[in-house]
N, C-alpha and C. Protein backbone atom coordinates (compact mmCIF):
# COMPACT_ATOMS: atom_id res chain seq x y z
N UNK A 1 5.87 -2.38 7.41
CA UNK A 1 5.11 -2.24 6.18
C UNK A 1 4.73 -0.77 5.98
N UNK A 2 4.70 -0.33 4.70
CA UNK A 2 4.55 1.30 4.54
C UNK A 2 2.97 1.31 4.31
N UNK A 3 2.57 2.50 4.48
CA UNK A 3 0.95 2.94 4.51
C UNK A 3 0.95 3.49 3.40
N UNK A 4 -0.26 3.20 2.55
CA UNK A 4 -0.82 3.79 1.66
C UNK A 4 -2.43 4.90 1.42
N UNK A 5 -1.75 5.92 1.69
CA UNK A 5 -2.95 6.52 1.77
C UNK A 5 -3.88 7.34 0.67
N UNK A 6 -4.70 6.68 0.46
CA UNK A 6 -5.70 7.30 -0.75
C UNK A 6 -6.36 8.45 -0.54
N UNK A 7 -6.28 9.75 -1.68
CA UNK A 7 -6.90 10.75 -1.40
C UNK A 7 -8.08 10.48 -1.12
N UNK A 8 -9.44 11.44 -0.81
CA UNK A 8 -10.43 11.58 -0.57
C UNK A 8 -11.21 11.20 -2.07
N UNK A 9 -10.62 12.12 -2.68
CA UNK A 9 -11.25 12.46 -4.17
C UNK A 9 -11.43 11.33 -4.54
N UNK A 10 -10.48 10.11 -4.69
CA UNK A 10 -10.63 8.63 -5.17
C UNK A 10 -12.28 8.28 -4.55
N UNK A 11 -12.06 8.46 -3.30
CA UNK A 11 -13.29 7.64 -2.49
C UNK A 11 -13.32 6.47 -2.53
N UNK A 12 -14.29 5.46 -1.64
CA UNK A 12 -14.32 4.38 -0.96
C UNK A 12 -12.84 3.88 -0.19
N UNK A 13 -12.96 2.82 0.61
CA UNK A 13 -12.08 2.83 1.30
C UNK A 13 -10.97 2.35 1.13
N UNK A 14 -9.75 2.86 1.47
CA UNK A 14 -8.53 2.38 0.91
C UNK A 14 -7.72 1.41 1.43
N UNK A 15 -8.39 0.08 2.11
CA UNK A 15 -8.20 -0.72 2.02
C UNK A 15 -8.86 -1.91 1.29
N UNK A 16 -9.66 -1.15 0.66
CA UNK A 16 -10.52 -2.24 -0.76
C UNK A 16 -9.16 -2.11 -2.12
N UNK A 17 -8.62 -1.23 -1.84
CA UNK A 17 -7.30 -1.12 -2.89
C UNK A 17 -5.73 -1.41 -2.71
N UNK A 18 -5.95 -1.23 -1.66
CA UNK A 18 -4.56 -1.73 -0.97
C UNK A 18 -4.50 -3.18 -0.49
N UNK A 19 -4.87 -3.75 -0.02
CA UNK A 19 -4.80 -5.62 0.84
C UNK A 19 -5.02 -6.32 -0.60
N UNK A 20 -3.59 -6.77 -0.32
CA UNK A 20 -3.03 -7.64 -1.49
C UNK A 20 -2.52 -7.20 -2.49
N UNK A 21 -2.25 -5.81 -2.73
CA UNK A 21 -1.99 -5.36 -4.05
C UNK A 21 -0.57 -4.87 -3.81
N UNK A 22 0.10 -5.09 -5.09
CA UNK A 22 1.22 -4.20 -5.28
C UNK A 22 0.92 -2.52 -5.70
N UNK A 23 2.27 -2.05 -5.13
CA UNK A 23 2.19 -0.49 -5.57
C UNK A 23 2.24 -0.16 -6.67
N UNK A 24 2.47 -1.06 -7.73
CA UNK A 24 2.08 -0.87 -9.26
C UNK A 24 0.19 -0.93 -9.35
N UNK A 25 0.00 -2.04 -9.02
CA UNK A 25 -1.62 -2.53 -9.09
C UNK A 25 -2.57 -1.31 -8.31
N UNK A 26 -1.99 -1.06 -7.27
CA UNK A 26 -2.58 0.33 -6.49
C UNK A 26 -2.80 1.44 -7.39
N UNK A 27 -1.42 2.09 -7.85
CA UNK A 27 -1.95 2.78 -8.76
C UNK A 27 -2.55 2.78 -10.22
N UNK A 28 -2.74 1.08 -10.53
CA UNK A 28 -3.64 0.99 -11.65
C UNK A 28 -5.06 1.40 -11.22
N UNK A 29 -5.14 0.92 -10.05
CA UNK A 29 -6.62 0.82 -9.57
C UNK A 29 -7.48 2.11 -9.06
N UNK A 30 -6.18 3.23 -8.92
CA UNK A 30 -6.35 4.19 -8.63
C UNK A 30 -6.48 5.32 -10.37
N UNK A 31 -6.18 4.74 -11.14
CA UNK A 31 -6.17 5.23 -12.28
C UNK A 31 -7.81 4.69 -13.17
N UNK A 32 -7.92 3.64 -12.90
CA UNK A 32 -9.10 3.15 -13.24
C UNK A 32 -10.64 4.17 -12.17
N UNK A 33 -10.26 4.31 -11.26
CA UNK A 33 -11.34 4.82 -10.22
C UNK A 33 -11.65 6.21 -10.97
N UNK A 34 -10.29 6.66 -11.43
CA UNK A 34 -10.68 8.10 -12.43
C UNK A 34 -10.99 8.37 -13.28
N UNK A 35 -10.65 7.14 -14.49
CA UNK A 35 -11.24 6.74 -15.85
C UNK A 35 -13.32 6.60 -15.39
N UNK A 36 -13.42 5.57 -14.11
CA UNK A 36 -14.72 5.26 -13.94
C UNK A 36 -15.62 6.86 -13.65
N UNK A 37 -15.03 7.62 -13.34
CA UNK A 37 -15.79 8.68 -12.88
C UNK A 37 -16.03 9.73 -13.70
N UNK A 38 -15.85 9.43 -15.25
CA UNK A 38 -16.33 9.97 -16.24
C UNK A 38 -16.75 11.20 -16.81
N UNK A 39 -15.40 11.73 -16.08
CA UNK A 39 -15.19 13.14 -16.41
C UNK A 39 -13.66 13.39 -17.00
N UNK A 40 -14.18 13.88 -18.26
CA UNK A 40 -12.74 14.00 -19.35
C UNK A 40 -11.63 14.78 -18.71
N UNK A 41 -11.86 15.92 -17.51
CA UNK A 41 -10.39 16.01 -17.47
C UNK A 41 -10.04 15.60 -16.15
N UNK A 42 -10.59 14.13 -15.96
CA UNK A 42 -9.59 13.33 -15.27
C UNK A 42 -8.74 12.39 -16.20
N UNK A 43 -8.90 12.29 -17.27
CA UNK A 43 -8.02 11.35 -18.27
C UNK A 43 -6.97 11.21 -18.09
N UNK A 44 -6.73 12.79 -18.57
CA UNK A 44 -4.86 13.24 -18.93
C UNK A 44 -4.30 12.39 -17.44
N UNK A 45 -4.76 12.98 -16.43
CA UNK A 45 -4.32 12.45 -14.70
C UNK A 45 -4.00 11.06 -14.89
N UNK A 46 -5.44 10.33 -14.50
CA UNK A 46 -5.25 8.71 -15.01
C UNK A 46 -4.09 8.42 -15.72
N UNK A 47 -3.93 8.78 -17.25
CA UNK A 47 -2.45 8.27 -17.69
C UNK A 47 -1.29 8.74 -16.89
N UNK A 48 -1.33 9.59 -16.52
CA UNK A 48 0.17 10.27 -15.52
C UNK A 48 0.04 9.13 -14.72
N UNK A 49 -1.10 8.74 -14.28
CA UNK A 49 -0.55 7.54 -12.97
C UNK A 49 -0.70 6.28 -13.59
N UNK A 50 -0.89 5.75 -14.29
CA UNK A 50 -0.87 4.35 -14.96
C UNK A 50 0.96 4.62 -15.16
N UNK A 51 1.23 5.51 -16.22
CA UNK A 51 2.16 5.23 -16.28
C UNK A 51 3.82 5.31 -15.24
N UNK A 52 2.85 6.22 -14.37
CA UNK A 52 3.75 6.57 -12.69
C UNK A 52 3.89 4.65 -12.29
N UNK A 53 2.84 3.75 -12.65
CA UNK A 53 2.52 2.43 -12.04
C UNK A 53 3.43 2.14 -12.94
N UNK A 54 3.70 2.03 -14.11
CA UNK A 54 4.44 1.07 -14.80
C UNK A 54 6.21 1.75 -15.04
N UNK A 55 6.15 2.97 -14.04
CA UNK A 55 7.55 3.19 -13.98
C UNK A 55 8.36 2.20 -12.54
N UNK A 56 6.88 2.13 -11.76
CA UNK A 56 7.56 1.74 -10.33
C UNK A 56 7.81 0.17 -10.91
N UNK A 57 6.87 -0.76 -11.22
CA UNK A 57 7.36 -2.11 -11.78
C UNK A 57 8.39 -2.49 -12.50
N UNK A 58 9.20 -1.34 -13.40
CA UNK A 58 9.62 -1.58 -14.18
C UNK A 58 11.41 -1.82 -13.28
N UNK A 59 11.19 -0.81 -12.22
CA UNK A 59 12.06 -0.39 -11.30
C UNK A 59 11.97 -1.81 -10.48
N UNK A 60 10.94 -1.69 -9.94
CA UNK A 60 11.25 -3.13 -9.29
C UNK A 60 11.56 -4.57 -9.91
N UNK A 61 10.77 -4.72 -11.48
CA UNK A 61 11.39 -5.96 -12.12
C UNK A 61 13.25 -6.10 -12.16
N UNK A 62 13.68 -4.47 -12.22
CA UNK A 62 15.11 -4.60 -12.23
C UNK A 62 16.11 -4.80 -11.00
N UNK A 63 15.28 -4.30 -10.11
CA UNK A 63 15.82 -4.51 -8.75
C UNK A 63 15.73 -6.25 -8.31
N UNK A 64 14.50 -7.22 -8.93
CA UNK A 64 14.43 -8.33 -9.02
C UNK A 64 15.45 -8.92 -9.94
N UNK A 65 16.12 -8.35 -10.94
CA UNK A 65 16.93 -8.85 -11.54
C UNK A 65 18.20 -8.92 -11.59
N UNK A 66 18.89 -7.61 -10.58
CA UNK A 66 20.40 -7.37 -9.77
C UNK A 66 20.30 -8.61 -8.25
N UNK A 67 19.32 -8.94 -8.18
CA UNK A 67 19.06 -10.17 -7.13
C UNK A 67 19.36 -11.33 -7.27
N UNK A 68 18.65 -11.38 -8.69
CA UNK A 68 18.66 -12.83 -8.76
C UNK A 68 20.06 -13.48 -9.61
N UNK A 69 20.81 -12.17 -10.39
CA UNK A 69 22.22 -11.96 -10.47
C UNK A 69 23.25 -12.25 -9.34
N UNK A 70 22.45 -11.64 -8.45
CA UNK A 70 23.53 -11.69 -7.22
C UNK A 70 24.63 -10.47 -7.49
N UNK A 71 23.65 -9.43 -7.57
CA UNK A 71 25.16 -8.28 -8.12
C UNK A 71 24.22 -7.34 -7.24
N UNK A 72 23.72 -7.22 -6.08
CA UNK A 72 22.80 -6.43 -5.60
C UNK A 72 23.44 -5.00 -5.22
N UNK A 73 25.06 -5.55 -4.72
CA UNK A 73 25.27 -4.36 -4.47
C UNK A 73 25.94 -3.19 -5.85
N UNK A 74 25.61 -3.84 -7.06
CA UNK A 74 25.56 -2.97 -8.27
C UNK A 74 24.88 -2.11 -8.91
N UNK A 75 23.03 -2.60 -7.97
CA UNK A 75 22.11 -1.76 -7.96
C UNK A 75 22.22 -0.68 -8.23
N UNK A 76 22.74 0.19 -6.80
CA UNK A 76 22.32 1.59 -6.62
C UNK A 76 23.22 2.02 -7.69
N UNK A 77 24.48 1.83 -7.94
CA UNK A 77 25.41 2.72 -9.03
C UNK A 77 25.12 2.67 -9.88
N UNK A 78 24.62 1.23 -10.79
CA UNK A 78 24.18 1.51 -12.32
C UNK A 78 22.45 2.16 -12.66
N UNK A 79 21.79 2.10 -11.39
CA UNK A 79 20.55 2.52 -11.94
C UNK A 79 20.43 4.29 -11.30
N UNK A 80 22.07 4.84 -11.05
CA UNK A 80 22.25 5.74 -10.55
C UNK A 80 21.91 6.76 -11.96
N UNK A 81 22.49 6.05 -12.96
CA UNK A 81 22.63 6.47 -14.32
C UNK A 81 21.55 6.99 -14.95
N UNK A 82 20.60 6.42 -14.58
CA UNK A 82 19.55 6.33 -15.43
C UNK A 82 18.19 7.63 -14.96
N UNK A 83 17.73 8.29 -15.85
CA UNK A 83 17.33 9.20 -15.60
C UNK A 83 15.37 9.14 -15.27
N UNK A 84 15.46 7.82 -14.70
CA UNK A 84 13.54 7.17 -14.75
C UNK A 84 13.75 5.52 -15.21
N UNK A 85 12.37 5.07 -15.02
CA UNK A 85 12.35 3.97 -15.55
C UNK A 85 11.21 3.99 -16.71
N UNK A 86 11.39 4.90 -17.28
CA UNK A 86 10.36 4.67 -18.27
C UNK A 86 10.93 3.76 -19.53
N UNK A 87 10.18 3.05 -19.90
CA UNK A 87 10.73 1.31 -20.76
C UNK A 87 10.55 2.18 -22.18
N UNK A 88 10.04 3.29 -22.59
CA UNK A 88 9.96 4.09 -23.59
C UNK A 88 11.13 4.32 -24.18
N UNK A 89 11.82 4.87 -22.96
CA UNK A 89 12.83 5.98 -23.40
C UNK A 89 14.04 4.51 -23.81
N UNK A 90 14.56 4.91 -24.95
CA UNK A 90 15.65 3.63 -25.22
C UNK A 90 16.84 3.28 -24.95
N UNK A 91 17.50 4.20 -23.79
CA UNK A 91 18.38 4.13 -22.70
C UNK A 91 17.87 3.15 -21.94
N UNK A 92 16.73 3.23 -21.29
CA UNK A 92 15.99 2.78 -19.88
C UNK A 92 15.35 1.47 -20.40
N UNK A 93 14.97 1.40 -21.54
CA UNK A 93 14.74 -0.20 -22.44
C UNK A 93 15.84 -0.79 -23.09
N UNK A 94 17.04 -0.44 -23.07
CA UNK A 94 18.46 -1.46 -23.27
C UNK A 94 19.03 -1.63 -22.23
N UNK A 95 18.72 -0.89 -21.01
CA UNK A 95 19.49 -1.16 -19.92
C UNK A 95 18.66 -2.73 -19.28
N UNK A 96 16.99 -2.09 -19.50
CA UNK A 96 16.02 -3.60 -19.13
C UNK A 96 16.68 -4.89 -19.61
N UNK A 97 16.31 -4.89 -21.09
CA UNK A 97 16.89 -5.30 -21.98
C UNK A 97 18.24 -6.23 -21.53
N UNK A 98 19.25 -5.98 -21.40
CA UNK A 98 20.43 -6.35 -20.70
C UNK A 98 20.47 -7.32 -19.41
N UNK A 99 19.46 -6.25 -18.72
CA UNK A 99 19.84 -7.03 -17.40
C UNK A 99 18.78 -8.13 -16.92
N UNK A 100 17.63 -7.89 -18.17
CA UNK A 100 16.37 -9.00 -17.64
C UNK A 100 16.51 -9.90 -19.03
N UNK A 101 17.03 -9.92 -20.28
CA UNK A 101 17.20 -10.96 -21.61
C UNK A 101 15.86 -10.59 -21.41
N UNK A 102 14.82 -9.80 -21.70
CA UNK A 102 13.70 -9.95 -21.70
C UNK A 102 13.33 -8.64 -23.00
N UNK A 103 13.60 -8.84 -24.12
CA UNK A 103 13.10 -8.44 -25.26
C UNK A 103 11.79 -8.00 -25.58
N UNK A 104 11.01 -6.82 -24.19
CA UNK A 104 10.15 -6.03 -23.86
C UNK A 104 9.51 -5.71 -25.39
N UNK A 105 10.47 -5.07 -26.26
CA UNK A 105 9.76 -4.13 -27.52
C UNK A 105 9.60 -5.37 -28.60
N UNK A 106 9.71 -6.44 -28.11
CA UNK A 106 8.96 -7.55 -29.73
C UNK A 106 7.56 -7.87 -29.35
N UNK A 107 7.53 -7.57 -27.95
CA UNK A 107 5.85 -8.12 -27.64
C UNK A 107 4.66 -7.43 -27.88
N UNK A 108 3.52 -8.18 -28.02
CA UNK A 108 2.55 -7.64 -29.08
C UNK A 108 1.89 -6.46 -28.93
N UNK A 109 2.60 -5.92 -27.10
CA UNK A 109 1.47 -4.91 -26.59
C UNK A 109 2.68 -3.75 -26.63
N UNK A 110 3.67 -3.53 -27.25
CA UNK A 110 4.81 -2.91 -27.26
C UNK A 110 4.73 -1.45 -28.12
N UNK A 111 3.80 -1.32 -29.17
CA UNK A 111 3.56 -0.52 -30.06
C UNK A 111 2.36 0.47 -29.06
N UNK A 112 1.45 -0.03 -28.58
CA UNK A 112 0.50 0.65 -28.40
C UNK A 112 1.18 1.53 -26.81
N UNK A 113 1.96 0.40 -25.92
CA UNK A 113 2.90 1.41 -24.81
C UNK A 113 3.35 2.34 -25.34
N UNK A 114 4.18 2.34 -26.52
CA UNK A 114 5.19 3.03 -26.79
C UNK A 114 4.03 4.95 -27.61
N UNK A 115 3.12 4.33 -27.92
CA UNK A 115 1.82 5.43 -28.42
C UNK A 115 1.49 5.83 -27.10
N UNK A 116 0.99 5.06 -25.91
CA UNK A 116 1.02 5.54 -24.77
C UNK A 116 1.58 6.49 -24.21
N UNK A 117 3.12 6.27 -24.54
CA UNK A 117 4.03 6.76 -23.35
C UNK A 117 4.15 8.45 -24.33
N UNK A 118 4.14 7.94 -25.90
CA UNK A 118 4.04 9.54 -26.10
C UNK A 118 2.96 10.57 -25.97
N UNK A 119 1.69 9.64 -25.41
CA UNK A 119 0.40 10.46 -25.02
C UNK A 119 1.07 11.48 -24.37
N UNK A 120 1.26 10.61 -23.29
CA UNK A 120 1.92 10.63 -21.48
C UNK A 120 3.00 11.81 -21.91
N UNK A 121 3.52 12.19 -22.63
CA UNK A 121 4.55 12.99 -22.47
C UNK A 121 3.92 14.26 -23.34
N UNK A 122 2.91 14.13 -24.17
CA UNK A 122 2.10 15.55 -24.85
C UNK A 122 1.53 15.83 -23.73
N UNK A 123 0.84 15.33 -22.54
CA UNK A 123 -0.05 15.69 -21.36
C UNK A 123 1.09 16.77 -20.66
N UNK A 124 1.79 15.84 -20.58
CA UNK A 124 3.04 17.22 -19.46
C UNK A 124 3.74 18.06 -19.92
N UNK A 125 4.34 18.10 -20.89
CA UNK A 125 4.74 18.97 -21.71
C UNK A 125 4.32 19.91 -22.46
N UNK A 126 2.88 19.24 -23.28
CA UNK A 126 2.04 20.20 -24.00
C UNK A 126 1.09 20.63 -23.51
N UNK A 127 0.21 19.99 -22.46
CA UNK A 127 -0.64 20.34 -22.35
C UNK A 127 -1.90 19.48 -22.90
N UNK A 128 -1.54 18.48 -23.48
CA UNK A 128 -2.62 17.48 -24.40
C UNK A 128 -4.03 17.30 -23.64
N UNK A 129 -5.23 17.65 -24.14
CA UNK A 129 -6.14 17.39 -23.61
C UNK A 129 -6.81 15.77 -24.12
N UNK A 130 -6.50 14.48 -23.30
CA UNK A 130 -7.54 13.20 -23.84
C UNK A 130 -8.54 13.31 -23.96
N UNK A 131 -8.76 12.11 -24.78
CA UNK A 131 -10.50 11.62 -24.65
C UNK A 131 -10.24 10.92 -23.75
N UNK A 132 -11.86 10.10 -23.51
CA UNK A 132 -11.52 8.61 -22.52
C UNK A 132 -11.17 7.81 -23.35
N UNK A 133 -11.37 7.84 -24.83
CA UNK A 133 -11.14 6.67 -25.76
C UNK A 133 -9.72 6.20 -25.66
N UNK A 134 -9.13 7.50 -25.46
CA UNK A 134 -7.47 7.54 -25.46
C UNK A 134 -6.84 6.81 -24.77
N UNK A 135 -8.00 7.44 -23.42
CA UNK A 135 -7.15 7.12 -21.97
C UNK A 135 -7.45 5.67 -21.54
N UNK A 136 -8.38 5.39 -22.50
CA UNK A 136 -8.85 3.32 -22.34
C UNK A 136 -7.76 2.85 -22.70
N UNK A 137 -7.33 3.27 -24.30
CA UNK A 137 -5.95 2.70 -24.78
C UNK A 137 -4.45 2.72 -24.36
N UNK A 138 -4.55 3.23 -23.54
CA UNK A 138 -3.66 3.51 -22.78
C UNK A 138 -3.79 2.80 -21.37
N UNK A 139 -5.02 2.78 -20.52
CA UNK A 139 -4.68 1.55 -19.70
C UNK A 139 -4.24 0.11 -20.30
N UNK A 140 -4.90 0.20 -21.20
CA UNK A 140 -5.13 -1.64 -22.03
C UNK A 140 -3.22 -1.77 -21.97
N UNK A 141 -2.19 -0.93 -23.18
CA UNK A 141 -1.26 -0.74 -22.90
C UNK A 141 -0.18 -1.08 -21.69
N UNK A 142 -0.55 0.03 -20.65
CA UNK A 142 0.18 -0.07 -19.72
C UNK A 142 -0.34 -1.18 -18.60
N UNK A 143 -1.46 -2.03 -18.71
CA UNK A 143 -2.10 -2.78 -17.84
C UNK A 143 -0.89 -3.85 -18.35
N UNK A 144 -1.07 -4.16 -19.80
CA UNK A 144 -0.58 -4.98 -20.32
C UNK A 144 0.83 -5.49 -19.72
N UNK A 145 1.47 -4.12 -20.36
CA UNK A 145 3.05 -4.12 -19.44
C UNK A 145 2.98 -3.95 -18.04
N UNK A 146 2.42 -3.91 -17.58
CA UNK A 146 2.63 -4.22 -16.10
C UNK A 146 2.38 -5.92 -15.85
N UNK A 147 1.04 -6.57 -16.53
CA UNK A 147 1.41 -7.85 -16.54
C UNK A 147 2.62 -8.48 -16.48
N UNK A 148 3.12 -8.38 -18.11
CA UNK A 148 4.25 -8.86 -18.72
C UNK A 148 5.07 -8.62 -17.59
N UNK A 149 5.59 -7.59 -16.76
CA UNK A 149 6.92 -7.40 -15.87
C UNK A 149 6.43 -8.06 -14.56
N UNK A 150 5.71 -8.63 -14.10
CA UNK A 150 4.61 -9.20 -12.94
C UNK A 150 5.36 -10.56 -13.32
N UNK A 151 5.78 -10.88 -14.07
CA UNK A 151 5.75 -12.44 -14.66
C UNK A 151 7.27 -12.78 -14.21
């Protein structure tokens, strides 16, 4: 089993976040701990890792889905292609798309990810400074889709 080790800065102990959780849920919970500590420029951060959480699920819903295909060893070459798992980008959401029949962008929380994910990409690129208001809407979002791929 791999170790998960929580910075300091998070605080309390990191097995109140880890036992039982997936490495998606970890870093929700670790994104929430920064939202709670209510200082605006932990925001921008928080979304970098919510959505760091809903790249790893998205990765693993597909790795669940070359399985249950039974094409496992097709894995590594076709997701060789792909440049992330972000469900944004519409390469990386037709490839989902395809291999899970799971029609991600009709669901109701699909608009506000997709506002998300372009937060998420003014933060690294531009420089975007959030609110928390932002950075709420943006867990709600990516909490969401992490559900939905949990399922």
């Amino acid at each position: 089993m791999r170790t998960v080790v929580l910075p300091e800065a998070i605080g309390d102990s990191a097995a109140a976040y880890v036992e039982g959780a997936t490495y998606p849920q970890i870093l929700l919970r670790i994104a929430r701990i920064l939202l709670d500590k209510n200082d605006d420029k932990l925001c921008g951060i928080a979304i970098l890792v919510m959505h760091m959480a809903c790249e790893v699920a998205t990765e693993r819903s597909l790795s669940e889905s070359f399985a249950m295909k039974g094409i496992r060893n097709l894995e590594e070459p076709f997701t060789g292609f792909l440049n992330g798992y972000n469900l944004a980008n519409d390469k990386i959401r037709n490839f989902y798309t395809s291999m899970t029949v799971d029609k991600i962008q009709d669901k109701p929380f699909w608009k506000k990810f997709i506002k998300s994910a372009r937060r998420r990409n003014q933060i690294v690129h531009e420089g975007l400074i959030c609110s928390r208001e932002e950075a709420e809407e943006s867990f709600k979002a990516v909490s969401d889709v992490i559900a939905h791929l949990a399922k």
